[in-house]
Protein backbone atom coordinates (compact mmCIF):
# COMPACT_ATOMS: atom_id res chain seq x y z
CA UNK A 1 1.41 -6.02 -13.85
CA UNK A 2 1.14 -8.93 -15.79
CA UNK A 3 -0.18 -11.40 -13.26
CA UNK A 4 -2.34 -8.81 -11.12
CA UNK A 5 -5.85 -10.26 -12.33
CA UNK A 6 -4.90 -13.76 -13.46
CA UNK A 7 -8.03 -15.36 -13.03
CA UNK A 8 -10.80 -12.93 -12.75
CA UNK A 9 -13.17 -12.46 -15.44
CA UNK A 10 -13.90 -8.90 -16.91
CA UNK A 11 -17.14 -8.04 -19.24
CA UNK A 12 -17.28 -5.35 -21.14
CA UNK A 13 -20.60 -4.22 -22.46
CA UNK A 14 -21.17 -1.81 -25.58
CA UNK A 15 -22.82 -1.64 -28.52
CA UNK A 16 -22.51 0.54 -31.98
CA UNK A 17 -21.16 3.72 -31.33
CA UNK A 18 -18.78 3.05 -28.62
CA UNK A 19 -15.54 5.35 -28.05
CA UNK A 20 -13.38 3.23 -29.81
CA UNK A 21 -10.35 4.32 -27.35
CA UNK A 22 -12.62 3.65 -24.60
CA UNK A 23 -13.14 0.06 -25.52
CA UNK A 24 -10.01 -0.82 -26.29
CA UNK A 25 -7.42 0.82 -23.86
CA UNK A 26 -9.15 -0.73 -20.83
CA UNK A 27 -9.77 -4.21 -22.91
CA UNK A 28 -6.34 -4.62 -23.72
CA UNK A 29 -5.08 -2.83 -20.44
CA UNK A 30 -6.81 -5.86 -18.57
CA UNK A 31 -5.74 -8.44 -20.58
CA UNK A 32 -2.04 -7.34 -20.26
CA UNK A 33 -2.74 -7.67 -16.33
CA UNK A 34 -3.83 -11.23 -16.86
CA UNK A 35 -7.63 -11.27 -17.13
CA UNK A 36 -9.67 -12.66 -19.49
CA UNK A 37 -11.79 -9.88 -20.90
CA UNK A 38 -15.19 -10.46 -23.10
CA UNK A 39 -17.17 -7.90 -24.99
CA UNK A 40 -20.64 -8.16 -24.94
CA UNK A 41 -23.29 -6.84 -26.93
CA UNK A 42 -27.22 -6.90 -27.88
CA UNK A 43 -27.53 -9.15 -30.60
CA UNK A 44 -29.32 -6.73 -33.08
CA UNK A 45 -26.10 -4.88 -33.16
CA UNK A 46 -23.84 -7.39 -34.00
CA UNK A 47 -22.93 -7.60 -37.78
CA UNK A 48 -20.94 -10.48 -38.72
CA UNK A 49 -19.88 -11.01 -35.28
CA UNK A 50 -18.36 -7.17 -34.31
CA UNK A 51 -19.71 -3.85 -33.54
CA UNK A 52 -18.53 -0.71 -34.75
CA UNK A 53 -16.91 2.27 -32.94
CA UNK A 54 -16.76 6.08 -33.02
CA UNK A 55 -13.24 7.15 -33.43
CA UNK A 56 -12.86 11.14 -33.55
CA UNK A 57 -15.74 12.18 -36.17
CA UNK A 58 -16.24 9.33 -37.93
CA UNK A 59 -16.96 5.44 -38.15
CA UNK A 60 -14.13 3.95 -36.55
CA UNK A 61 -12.91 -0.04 -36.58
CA UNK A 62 -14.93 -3.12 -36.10
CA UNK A 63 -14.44 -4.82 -32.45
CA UNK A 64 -14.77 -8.69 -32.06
CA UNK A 65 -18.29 -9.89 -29.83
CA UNK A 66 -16.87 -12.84 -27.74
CA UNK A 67 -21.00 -12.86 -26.92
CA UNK A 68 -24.08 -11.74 -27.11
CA UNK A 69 -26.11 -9.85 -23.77
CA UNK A 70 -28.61 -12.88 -23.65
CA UNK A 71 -25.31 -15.41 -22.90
CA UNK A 72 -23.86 -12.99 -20.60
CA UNK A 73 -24.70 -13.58 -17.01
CA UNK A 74 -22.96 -11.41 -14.16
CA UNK A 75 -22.26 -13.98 -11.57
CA UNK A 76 -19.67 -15.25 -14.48
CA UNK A 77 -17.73 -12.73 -14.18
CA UNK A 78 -15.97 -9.86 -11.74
CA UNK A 79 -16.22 -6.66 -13.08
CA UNK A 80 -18.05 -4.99 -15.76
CA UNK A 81 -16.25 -1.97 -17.89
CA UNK A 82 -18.81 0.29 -19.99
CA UNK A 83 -17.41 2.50 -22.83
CA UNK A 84 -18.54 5.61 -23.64
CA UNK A 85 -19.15 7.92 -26.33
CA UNK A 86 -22.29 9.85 -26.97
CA UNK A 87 -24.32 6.64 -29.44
CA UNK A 88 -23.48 3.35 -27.40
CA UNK A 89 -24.76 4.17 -23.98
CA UNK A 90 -27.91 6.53 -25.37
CA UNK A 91 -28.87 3.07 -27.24
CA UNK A 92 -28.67 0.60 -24.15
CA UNK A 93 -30.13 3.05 -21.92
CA UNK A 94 -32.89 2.45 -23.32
CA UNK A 95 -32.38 -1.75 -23.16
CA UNK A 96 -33.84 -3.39 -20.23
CA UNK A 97 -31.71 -6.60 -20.46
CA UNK A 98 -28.35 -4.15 -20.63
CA UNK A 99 -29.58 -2.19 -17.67
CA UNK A 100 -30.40 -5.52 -15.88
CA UNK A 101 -27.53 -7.06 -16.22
CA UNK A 102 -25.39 -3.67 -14.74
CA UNK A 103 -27.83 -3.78 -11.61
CA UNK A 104 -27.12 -7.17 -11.44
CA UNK A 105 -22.83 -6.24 -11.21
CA UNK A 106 -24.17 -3.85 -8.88
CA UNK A 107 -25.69 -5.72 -6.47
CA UNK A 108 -23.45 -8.43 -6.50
CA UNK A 109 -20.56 -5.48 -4.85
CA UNK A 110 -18.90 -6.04 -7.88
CA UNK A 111 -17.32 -3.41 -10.01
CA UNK A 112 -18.60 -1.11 -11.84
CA UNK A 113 -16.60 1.59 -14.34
CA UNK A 114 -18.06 3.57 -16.90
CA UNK A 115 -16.69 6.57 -18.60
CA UNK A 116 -17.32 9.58 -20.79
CA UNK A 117 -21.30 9.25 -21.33
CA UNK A 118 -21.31 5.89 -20.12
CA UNK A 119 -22.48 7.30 -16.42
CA UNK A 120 -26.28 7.57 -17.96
CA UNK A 121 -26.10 4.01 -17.54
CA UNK A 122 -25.78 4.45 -13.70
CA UNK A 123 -28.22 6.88 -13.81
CA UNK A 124 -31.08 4.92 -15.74
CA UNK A 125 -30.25 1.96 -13.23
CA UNK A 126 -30.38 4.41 -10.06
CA UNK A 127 -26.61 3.60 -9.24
CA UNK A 128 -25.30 7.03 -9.55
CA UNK A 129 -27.82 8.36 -6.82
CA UNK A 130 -25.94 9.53 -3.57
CA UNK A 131 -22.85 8.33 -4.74
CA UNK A 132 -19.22 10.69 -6.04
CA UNK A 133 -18.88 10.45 -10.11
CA UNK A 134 -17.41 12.37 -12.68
CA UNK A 135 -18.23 12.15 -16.55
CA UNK A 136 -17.73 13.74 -19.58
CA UNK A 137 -18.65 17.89 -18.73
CA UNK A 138 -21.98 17.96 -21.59
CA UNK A 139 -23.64 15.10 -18.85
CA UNK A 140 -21.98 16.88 -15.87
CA UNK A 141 -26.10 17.95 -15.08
CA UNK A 142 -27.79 14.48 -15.67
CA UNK A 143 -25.21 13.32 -13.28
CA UNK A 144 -26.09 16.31 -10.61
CA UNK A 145 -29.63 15.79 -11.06
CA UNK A 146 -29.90 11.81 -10.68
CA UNK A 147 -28.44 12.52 -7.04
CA UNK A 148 -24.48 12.32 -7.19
CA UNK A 149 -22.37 14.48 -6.47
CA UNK A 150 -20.18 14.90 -9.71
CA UNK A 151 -16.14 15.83 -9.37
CA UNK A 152 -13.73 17.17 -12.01
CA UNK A 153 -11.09 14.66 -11.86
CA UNK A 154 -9.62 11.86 -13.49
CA UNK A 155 -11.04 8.67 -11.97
CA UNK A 156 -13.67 9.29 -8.84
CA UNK A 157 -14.69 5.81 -7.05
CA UNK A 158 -17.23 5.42 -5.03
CA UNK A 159 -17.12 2.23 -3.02
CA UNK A 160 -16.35 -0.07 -6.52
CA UNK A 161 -18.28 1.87 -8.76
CA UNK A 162 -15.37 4.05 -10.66
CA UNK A 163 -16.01 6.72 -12.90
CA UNK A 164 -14.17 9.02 -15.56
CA UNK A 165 -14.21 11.94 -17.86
CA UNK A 166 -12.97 11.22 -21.20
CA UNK A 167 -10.16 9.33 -23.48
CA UNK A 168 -7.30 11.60 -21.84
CA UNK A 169 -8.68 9.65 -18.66
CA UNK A 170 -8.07 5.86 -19.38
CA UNK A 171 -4.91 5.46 -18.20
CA UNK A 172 -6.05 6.25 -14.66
CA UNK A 173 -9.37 4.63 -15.93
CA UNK A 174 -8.15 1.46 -16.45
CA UNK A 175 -5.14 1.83 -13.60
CA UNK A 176 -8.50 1.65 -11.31
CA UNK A 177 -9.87 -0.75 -12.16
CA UNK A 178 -7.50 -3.26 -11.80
CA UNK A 179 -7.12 -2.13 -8.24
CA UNK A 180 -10.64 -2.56 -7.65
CA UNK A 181 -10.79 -5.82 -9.16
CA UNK A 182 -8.02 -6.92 -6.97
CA UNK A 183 -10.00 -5.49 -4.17
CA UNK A 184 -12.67 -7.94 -4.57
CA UNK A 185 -15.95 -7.55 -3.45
CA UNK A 186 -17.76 -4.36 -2.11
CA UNK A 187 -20.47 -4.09 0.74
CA UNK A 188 -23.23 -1.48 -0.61
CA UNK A 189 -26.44 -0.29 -0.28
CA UNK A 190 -28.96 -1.29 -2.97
CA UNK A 191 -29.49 1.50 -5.53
C-alpha cells in the first residue's frame, strides 16, 4: 500500500470541532499510501497554528494547519477528505469560501468523501442531490430530503463522491478513498 498514491495531493478541510478519529485515521491512512496530505482550515479557527478536535465527550488534541482555506486552491490538489462530527461541518456550512472550494473538487470530477455529519456539506453545496450517500443516522433525513437516496452501509460512492456513517466506518472510509484517488478523474453532472 505504500506506494498506491505517491504523487497525488490530498486536502483535508475541517475546522474546530472535528471528529478527531475522523481526521486522523484517513490523514495518516493516506500518507502511509504515499500521498502528501494537508489540512486546511478558516483562518479564524486556527490558534497558534492547529485546530482542536472532539474526541468522545470532550475537547480532544490539537491537529497541525499545513494552511489556511484562503491558500488552498482545488486544482492543487486530487481529492478532498471532510471530517465529521456534529461542530466542524455545522460551522463551515455556513462558510462560503469552504463550500466554494468543495464545489470547486466537485466540478473538477475529483473526489469527494465526507463522513459522519460531514454530508451537510454536500447538501449546502447541492452535491448530495440525486446521488446514493449514507451518514451518521441523526442526519439520515437532511440527507433524504436534499434529494439522495441515503443507504445503511459502510462506505456508499456515488461516481467519486464517497460517503460514510461513523468512526467504526474509516477503515472502509479511508480503504475508498484511495481507490478512488487511484481512479482518477470522474465525468459528472454539475450539482
Amino acid at each position: 500500500m505504500a506506494a498506491e498514491l505517491n504523487g497525488k495531493r490530498i486536502l483535508i478541510l475541517a475546522t474546530n470541532g472535528f471528529e478527531q478519529s475522523e481526521l486522523e485515521v484517513p490523514r495518516d491512512r493516506l500518507k502511509a499510501a504515499g500521498a502528501e496530505v494537508h489540512v486546511v482550515s478558516p483562518k479564524d479557527g486556527v490558534k497558534g497554528g492547529a485546530i482542536k478536535g472532539w474526541d468522545g465527550d470532550d475537547w480532544g488534541s490539537p491537529v497541525k494547519v499545513d494552511k489556511t482555506l484562503d491558500q488552498a486552491k482545488a486544482a492543487d490538489y486530487d481529492a478532498i477528505v471532510l471530517p465529521g462530527g456534529q461542530i466542524n461541518p455545522d460551522l463551515l456550512r455556513v462558510d462560503k469560501d469552504a463550500l466554494a472550494l468543495i464545489k470547486a473538487f466537485f466540478d473538477a470530477g475529483k473526489t469527494v468523501a465526507a463522513i459522519c455529519h460531514a454530508p451537510w456539506l454536500l447538501i449546502e453545496t447541492g452535491i448530495a442531490k440525486g446521488r446514493k450517500m449514507t451518514s451518521y443516522n441523526s442526519i439520515k433525513q437532511d440527507v433524504v430530503n436534499a434529494g439522495a437516496q441515503w443507504e445503511d452501509s459502510a462506505v456508499v460512492t456515488d461516481n467519486g463522491v464517497i460517503t460514510s456513517r461513523n468512526p467504526g466506518d474509516l477503515e472502509a472510509f479511508s480503504k475508498k478513498i484511495v481507490e478512488e484517488v487511484r481512479e482518477g478523474r470522474h465525468q459528472r453532472k454539475a450539482a
